[in-house]
N, C-alpha and C. Protein backbone atom coordinates (compact mmCIF):
# COMPACT_ATOMS: atom_id res chain seq x y z
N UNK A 1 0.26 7.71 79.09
CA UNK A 1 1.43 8.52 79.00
C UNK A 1 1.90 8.67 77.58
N UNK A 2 2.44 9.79 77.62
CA UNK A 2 2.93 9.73 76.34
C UNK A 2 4.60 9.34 75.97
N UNK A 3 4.74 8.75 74.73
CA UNK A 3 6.14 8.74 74.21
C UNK A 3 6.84 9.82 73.77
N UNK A 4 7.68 10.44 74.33
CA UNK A 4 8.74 11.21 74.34
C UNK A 4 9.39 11.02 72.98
N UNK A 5 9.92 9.55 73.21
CA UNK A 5 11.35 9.26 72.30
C UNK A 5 10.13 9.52 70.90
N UNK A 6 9.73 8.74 70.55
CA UNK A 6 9.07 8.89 69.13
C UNK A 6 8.49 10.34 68.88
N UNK A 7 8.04 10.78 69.77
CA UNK A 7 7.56 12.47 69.34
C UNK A 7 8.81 12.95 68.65
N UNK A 8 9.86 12.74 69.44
CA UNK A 8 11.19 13.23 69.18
C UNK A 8 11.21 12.92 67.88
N UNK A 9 11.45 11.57 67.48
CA UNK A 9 11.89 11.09 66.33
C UNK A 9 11.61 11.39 65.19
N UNK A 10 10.02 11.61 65.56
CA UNK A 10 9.15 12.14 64.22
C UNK A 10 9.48 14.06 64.22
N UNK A 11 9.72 14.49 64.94
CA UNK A 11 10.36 16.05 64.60
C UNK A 11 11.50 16.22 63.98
N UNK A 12 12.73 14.92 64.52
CA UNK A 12 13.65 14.90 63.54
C UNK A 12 13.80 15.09 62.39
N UNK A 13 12.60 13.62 62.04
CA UNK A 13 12.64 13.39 60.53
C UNK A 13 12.04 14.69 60.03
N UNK A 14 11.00 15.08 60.65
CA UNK A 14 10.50 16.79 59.70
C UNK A 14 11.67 17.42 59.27
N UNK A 15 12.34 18.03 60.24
CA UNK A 15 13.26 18.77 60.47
C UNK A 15 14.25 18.49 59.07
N UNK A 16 14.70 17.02 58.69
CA UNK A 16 15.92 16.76 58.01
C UNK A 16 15.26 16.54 56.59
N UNK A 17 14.05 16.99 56.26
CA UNK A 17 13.27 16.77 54.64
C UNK A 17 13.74 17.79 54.03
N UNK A 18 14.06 17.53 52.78
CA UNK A 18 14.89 18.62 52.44
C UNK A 18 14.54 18.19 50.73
N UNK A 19 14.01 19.95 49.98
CA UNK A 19 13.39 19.93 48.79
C UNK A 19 14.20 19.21 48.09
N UNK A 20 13.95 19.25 46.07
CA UNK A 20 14.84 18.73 45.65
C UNK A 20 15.87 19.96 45.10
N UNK A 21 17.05 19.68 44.38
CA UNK A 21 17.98 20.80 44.06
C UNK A 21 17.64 21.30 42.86
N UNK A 22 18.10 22.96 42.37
CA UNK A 22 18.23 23.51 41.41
C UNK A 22 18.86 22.08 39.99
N UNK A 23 19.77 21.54 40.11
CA UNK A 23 20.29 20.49 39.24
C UNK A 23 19.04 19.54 38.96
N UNK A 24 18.94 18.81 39.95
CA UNK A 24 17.53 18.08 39.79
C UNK A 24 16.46 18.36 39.09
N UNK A 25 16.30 19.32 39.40
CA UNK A 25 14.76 19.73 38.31
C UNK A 25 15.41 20.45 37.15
N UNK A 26 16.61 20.94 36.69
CA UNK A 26 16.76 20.67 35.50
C UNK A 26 17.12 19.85 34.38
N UNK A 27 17.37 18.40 35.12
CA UNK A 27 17.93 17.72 34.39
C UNK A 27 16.29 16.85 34.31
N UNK A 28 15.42 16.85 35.16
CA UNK A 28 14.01 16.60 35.04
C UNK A 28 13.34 17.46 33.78
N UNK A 29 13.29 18.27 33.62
CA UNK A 29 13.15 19.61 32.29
C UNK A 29 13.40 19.16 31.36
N UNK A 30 15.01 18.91 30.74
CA UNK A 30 15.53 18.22 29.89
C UNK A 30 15.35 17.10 29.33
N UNK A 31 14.99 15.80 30.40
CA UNK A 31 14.46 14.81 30.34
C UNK A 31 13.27 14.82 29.35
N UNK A 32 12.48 15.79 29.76
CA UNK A 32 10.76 15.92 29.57
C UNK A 32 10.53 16.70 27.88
N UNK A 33 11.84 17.47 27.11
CA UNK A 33 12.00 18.50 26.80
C UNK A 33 12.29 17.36 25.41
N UNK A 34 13.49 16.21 25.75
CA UNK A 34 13.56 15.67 24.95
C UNK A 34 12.57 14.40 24.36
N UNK A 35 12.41 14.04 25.57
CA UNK A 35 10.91 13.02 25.11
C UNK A 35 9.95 13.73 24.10
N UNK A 36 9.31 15.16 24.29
CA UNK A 36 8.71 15.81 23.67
C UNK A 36 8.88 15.81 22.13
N UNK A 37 10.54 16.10 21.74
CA UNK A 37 10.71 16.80 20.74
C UNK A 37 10.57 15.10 20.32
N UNK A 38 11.31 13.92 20.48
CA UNK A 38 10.83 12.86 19.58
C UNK A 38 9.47 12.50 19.86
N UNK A 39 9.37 12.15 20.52
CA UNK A 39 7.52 12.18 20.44
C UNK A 39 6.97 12.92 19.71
N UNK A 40 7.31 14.40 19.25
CA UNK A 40 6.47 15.42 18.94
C UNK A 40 6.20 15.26 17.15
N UNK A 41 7.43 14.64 16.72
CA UNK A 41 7.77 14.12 15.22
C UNK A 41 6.76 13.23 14.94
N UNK A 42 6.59 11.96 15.89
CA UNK A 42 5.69 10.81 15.68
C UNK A 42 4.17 11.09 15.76
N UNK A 43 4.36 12.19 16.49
CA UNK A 43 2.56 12.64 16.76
C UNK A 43 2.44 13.06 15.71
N UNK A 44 3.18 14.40 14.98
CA UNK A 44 2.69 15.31 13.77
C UNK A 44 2.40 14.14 12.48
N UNK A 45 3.46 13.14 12.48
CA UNK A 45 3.08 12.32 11.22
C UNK A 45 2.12 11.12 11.12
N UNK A 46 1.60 11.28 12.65
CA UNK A 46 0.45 10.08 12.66
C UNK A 46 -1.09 11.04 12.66
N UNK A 47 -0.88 12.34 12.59
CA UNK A 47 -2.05 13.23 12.06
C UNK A 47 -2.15 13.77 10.74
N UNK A 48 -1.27 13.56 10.50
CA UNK A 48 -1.30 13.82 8.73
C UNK A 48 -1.92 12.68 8.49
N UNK A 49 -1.36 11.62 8.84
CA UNK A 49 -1.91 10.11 8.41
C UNK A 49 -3.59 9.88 8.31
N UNK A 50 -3.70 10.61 9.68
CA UNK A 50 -5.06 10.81 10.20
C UNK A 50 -5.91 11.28 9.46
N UNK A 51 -5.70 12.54 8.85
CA UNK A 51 -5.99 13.25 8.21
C UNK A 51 -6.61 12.93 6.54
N UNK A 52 -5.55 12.42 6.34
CA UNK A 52 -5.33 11.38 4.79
C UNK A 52 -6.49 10.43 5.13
N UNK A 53 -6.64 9.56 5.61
CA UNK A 53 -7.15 8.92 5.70
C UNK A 53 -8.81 9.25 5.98
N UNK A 54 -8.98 10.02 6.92
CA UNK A 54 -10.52 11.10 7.73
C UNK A 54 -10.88 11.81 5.85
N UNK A 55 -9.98 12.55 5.15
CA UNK A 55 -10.95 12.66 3.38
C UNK A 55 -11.21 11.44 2.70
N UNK A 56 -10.42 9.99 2.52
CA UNK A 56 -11.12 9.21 1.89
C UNK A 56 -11.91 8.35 2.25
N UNK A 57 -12.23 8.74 3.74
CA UNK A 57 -13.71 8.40 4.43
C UNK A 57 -14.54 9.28 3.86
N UNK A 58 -14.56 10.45 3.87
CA UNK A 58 -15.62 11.21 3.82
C UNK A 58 -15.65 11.39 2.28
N UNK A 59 -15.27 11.13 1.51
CA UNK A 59 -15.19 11.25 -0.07
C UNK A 59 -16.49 9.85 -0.40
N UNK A 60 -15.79 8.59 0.33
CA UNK A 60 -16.68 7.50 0.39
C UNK A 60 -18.08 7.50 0.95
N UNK A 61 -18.20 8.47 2.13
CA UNK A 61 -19.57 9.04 2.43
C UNK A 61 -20.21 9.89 1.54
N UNK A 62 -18.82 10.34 1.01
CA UNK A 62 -20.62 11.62 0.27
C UNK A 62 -20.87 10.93 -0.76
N UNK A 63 -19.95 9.82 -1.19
CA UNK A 63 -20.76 8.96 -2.41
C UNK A 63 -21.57 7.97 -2.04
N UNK A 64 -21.53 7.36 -0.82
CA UNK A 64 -23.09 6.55 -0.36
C UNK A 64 -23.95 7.70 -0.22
N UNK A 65 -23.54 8.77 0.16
CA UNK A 65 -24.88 9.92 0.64
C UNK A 65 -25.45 9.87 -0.83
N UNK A 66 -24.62 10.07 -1.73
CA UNK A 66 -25.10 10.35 -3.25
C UNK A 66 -26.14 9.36 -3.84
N UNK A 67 -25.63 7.88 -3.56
CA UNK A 67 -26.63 6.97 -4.14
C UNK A 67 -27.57 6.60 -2.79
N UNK A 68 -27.87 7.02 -1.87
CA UNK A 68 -28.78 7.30 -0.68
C UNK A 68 -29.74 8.79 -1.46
N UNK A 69 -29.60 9.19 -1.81
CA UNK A 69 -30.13 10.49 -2.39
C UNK A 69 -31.14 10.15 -3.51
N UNK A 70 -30.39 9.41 -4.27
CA UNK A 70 -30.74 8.75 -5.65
C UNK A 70 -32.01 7.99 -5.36
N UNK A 71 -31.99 7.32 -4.58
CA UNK A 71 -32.70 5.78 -4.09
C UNK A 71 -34.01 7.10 -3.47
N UNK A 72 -33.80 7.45 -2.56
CA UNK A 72 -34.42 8.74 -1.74
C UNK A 72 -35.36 9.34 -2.42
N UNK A 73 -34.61 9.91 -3.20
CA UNK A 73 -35.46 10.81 -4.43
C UNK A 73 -36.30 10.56 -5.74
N UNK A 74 -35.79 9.02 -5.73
CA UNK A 74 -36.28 8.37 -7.08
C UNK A 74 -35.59 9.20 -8.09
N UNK A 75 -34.56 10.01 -8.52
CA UNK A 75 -34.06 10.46 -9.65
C UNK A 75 -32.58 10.30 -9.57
N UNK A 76 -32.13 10.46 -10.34
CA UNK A 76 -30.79 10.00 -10.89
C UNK A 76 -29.73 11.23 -10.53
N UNK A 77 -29.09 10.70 -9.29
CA UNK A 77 -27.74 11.90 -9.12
C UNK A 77 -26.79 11.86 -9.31
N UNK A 78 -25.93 12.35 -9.79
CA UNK A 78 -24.77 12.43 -10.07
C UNK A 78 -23.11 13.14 -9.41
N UNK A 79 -22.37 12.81 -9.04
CA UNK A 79 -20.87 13.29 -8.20
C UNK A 79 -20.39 13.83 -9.22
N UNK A 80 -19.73 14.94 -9.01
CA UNK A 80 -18.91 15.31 -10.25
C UNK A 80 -17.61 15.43 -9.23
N UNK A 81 -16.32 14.84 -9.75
CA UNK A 81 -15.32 15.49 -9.00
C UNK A 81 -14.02 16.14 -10.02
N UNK A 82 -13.52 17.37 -9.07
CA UNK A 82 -12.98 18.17 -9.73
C UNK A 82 -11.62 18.46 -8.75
N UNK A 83 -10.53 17.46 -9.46
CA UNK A 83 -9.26 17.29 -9.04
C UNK A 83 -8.71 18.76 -8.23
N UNK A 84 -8.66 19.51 -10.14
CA UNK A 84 -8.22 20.51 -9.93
C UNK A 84 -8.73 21.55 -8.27
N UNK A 85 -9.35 21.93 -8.14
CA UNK A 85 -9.76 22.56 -7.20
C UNK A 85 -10.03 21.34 -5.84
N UNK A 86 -9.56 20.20 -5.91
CA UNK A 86 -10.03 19.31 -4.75
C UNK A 86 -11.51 19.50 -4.29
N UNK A 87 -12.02 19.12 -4.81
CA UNK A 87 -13.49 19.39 -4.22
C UNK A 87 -14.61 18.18 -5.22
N UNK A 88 -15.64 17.94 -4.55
CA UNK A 88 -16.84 17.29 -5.60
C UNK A 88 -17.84 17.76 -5.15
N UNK A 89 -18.61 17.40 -6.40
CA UNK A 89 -19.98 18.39 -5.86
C UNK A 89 -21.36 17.04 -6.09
N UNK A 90 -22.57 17.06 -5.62
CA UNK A 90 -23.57 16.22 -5.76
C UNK A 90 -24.62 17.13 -6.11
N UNK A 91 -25.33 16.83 -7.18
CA UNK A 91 -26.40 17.07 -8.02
C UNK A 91 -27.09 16.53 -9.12
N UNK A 92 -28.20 17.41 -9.19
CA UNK A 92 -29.17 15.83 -9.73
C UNK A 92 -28.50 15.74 -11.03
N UNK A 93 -29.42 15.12 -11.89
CA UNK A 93 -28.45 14.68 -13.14
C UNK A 93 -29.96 14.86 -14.07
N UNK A 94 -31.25 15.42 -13.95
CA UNK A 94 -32.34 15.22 -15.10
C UNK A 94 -32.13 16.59 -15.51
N UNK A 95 -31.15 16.97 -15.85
CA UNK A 95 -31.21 18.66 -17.01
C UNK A 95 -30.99 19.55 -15.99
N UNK A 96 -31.09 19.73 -14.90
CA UNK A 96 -31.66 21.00 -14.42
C UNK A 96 -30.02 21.45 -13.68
N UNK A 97 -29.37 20.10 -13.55
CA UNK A 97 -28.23 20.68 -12.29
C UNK A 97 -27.84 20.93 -11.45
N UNK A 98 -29.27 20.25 -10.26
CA UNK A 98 -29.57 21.62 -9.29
C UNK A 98 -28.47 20.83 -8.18
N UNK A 99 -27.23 22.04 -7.73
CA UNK A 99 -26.92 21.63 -6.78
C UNK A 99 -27.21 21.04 -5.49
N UNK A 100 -26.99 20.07 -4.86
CA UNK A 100 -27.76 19.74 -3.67
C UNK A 100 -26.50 19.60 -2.71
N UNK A 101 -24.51 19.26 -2.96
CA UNK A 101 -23.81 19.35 -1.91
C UNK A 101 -22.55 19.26 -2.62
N UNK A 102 -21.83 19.93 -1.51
CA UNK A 102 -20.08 20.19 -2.28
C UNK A 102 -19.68 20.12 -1.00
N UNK A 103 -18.44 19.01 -1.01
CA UNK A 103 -17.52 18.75 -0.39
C UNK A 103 -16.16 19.14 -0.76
N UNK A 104 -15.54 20.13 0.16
CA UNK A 104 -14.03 20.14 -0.43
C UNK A 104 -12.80 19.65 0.36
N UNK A 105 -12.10 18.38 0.33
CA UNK A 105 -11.20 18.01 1.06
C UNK A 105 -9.49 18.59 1.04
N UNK A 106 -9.28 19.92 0.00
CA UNK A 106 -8.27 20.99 0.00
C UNK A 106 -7.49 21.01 1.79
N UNK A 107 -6.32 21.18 1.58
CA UNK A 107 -6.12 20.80 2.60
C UNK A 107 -5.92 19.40 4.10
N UNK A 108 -6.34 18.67 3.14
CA UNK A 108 -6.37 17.71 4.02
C UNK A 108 -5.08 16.41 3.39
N UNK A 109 -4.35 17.11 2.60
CA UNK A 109 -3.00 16.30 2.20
C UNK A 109 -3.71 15.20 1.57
N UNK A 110 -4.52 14.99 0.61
CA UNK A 110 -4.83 14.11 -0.40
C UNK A 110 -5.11 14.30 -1.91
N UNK A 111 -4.56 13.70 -2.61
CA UNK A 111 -5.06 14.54 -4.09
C UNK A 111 -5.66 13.10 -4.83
N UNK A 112 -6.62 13.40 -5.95
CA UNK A 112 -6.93 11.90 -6.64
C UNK A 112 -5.92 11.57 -7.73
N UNK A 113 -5.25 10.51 -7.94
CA UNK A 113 -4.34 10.37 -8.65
C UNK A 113 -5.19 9.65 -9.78
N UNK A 114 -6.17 9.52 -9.82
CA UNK A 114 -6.81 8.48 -10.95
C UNK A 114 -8.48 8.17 -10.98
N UNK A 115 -9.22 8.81 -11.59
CA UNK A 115 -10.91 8.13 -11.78
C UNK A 115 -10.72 7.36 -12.70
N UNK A 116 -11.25 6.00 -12.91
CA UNK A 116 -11.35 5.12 -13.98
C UNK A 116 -12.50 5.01 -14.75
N UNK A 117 -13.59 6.11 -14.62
CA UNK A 117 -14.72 5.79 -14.77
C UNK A 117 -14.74 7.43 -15.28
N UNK A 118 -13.58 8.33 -14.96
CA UNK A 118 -14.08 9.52 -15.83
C UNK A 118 -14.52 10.57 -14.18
N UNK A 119 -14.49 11.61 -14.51
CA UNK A 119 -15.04 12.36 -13.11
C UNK A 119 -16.15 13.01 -12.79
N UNK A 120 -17.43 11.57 -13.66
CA UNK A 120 -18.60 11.99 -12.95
C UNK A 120 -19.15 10.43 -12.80
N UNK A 121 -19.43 10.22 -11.76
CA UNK A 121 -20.44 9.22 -11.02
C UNK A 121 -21.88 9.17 -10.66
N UNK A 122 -22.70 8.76 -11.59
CA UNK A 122 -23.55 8.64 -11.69
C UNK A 122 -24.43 7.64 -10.93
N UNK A 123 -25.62 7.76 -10.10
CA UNK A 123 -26.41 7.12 -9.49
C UNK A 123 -27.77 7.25 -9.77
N UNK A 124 -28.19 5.97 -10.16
CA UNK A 124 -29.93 5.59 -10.52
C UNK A 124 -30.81 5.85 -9.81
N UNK A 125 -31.87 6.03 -9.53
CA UNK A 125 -32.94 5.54 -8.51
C UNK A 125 -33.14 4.40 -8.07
N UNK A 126 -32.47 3.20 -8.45
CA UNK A 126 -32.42 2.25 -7.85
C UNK A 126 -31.27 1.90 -7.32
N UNK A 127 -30.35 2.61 -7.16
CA UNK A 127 -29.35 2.66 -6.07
C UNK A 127 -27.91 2.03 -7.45
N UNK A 128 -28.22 1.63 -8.29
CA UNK A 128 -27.45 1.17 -9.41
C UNK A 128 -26.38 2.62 -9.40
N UNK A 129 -24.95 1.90 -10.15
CA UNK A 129 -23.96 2.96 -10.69
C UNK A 129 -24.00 2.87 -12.36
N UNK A 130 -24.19 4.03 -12.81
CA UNK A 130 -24.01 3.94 -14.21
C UNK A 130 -22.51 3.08 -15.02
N UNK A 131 -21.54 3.17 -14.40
CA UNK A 131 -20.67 2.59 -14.35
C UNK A 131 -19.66 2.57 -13.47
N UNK A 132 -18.75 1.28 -13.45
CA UNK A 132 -18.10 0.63 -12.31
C UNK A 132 -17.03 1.91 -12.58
N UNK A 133 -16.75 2.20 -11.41
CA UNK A 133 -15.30 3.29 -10.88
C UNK A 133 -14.31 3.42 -9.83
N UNK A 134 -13.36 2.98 -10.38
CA UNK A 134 -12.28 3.07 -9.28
C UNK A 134 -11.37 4.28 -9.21
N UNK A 135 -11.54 4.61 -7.70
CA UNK A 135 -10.72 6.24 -7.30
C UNK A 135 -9.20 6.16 -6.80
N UNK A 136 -8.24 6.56 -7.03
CA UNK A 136 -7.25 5.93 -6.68
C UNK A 136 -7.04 7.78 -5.92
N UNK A 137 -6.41 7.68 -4.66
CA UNK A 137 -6.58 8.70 -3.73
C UNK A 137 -4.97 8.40 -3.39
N UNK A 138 -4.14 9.72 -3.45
CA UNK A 138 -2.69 9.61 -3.07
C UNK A 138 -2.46 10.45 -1.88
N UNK A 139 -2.24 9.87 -0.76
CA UNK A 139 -2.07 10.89 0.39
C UNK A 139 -0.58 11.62 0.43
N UNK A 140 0.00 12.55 1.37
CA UNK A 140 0.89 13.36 1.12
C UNK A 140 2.18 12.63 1.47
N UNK A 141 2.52 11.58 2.33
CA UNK A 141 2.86 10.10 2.80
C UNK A 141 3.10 9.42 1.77
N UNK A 142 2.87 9.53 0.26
CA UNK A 142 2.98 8.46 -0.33
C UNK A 142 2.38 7.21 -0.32
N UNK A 143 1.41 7.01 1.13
CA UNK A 143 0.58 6.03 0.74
C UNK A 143 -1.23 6.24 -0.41
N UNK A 144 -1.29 4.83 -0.97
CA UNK A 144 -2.45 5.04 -2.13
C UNK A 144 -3.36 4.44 -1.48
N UNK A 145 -4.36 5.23 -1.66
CA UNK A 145 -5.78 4.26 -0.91
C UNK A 145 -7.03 4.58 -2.08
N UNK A 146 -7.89 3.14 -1.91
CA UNK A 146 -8.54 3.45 -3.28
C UNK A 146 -10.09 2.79 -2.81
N UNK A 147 -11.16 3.73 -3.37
CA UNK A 147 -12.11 3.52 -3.35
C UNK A 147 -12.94 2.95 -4.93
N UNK A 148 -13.45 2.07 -4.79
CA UNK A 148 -14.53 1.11 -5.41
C UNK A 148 -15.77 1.66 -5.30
N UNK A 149 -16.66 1.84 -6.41
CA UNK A 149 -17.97 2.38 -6.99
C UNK A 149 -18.62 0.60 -7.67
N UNK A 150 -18.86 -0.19 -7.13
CA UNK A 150 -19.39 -1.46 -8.14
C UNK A 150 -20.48 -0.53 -9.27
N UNK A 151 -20.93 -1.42 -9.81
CA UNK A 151 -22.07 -1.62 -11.18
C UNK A 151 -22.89 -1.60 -10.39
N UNK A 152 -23.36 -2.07 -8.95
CA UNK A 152 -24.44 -2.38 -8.22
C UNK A 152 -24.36 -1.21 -7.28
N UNK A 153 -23.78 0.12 -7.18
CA UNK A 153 -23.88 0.90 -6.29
C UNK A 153 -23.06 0.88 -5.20
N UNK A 154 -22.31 -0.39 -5.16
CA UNK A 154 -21.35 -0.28 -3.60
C UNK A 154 -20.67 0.23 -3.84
N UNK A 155 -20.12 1.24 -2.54
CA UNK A 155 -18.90 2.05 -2.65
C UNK A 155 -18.27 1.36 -0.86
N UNK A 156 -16.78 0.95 -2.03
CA UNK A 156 -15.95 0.18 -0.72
C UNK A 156 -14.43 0.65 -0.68
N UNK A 157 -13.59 0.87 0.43
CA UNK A 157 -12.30 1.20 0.41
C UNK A 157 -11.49 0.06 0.70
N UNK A 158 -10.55 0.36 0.18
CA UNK A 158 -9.38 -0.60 0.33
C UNK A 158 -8.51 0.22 0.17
C-alpha cells in the first residue's frame, strides 16, 4: 500500500520552495564585484612582478646560451647589451660580427641600472668569461635583482 500522508508531505514541501529575491542576488553581485576590484590590484602587481622577474631569467639564459655557443662552436662569442634600446644581441667576436641572436626585453618593466664589466660579455671556447661582470637589473617595483658572469663562465642570479 501506499503512504498517503508522506506523498502529501513531499508535494507540500515542492509546492513551498521558493527562488531567491531580486535583493539577494544583488547584494551577492556586490559582494563578488568588490572582492574583484581588491583582488584585482593584487593580481595586476604580482604580474608585473612576474614579469620583472620572467626578463632577468631570460637575460641569464641567453647568456648561458652565449657561453653554450662558445664552448659549441669552439670560437669566442660575445653579448653586447644595449640599455638604450633594451635589447642584447649574441655574436661571434673573430672580426666578422656575424649575428647569431637578439633578445629584446622592452616592455617587460626592467631596465639595467649597471654593467660592471662594460656592455660587452665576452665568452671563450672554453666556456671561460673574458672578464668577471656584474648586471644590476632594476625592475619597475623598485626591486634590484642582479646577475653574476664569474671569470669561470658562471652566470648566477641573486
Amino acid at each position: 500500500m501506499r503512504d498517503t500522508r508522506s506523498s502529501a508531505t513531499f508535494r507540500n514541501r515542492l509546492i513551498r520552495e521558493e527562488g531567491t529575491s531580486l535583493m539577494e542576488l544583488l547584494v551577492v553581485i556586490a559582494v563578488i564585484g568588490v572582492v574583484t576590484v581588491w583582488g584585482g590590484e593584487g593580481f595586476l602587481a604580482l604580474a608585473a612582478r612576474q614579469q620583472e622577474k620572467a626578463a632577468v631569467a631570460e637575460i641569464a639564459t641567453e647568456l648561458r646560451f652565449a657561453r653554450q655557443l662558445a664552448i659549441g662552436r669552439r670560437e669566442r662569442v660575445r653579448v653586447v647589451f644595449d640599455p638604450g634600446n633594451a635589447s642584447l644581441r649574441t655574436e661571434l667576436a673573430n672580426g666578422s660580427g656575424r649575428l647569431l641572436r637578439t633578445y629584446r626585453y622592452n616592455g617587460r618593466r626592467t631596465v639595467i641600472e649597471r654593467l660592471s664589466g662594460g656592455t660587452q660579455i665576452m665568452f671563450h671556447p672554453n666556456g671561460r668569461s673574458a672578464s668577471p661582470t656584474t648586471i644590476v637589473l632594476l625592475g619597475q617595483s623598485g626591486e634590484r635583482r642582479t646577475i653574476t658572469v664569474s671569470i669561470t663562465g658562471r652566470v648566477a642570479l641573486s
